[in-house]
Protein backbone atom coordinates (compact mmCIF):
# COMPACT_ATOMS: atom_id res chain seq x y z
CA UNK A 1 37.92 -0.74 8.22
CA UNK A 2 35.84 -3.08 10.01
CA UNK A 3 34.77 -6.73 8.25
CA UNK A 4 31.43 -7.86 8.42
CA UNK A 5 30.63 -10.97 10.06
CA UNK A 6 29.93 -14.03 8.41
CA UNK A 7 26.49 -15.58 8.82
CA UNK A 8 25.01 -19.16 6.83
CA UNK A 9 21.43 -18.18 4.89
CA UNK A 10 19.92 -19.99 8.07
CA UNK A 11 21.51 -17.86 10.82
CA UNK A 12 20.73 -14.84 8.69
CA UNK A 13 17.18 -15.61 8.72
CA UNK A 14 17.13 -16.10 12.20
CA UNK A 15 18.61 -12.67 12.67
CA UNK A 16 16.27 -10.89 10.22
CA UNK A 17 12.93 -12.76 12.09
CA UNK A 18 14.43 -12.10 15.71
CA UNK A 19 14.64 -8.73 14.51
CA UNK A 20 11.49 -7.91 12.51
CA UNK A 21 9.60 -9.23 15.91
CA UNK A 22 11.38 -7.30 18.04
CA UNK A 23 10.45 -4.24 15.82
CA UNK A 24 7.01 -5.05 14.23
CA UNK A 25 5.72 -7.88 16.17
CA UNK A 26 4.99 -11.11 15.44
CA UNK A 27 6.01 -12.47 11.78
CA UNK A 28 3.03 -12.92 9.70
CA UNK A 29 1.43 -16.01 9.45
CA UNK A 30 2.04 -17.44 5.63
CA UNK A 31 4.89 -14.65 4.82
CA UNK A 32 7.62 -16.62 3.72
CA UNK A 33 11.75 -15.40 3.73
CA UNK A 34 14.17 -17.08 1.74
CA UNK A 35 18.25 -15.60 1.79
CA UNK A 36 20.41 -16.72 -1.22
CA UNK A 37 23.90 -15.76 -2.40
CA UNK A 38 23.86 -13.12 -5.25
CA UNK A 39 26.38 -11.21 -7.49
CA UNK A 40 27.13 -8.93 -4.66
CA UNK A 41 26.91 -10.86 -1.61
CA UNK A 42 23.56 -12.10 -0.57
CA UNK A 43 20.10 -11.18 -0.76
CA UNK A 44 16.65 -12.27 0.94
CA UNK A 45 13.61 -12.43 -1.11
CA UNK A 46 10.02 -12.30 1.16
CA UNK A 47 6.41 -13.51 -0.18
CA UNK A 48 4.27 -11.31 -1.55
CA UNK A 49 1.76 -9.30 0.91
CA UNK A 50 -1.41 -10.94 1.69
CA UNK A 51 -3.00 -7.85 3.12
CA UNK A 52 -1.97 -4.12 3.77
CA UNK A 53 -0.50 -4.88 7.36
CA UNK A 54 1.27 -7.46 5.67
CA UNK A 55 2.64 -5.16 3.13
CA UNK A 56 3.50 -2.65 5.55
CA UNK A 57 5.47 -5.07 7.59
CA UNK A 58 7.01 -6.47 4.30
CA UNK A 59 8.11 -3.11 3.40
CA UNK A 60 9.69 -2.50 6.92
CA UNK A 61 11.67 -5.67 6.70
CA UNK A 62 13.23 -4.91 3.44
CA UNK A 63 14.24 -2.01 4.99
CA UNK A 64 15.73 -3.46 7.65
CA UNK A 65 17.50 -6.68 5.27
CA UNK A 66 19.26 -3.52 3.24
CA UNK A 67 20.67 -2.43 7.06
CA UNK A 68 22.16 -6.34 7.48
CA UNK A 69 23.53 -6.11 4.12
CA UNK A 70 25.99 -3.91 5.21
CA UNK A 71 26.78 -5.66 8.22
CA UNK A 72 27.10 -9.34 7.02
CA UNK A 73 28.41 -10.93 4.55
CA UNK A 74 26.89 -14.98 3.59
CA UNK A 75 28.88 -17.45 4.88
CA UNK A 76 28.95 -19.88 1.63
CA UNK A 77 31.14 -21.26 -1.00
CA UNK A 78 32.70 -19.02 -2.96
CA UNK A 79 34.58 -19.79 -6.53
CA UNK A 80 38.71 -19.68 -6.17
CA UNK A 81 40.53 -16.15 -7.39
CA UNK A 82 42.02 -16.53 -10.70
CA UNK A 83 45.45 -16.88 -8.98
CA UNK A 84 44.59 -19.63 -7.08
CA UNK A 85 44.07 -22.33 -9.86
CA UNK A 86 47.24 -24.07 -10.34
């Protein structure tokens, strides 16, 4: 079994831009991306569309944040296991 790698929100970001240009083109102007620790892992939440290319390209990068899901895991804080308090 192979781990994922680790990755801050930041460097995730990068990857997921870096990535959506080199597959859709440039990012579009206003669309925002924001990654955050969740339950599971992490997760990245993008702006609403503001026009049907945008939407499109939104969709596609979804896509493509459920493919880095599986390959990274968020580098950040995580709470102690039960039997490592005291």
């Amino acid at each position: 079994m192979n781990p994922r790698a680790f990755k801050t929100a930041c460097e995730l970001q990068d990857v997921i831009v870096e990535q959506a240009r080199a597959l859709h083109g440039p990012w579009p102007v206003g669309m925002t991306l924001f990654v955050f620790d969740d339950a599971y892992g992490w997760s990245a939440s993008i702006s609403p569309p503001a026009s049907e290319a945008d939407n499109r390209y939104r969709t596609c990068m979804l896509d493509l944040i459920s493919k880095l899901r599986a390959k990274y895991d968020l580098n950040a804080p995580r709470l102690s296991e039960p039997d490592d308090l005291c």
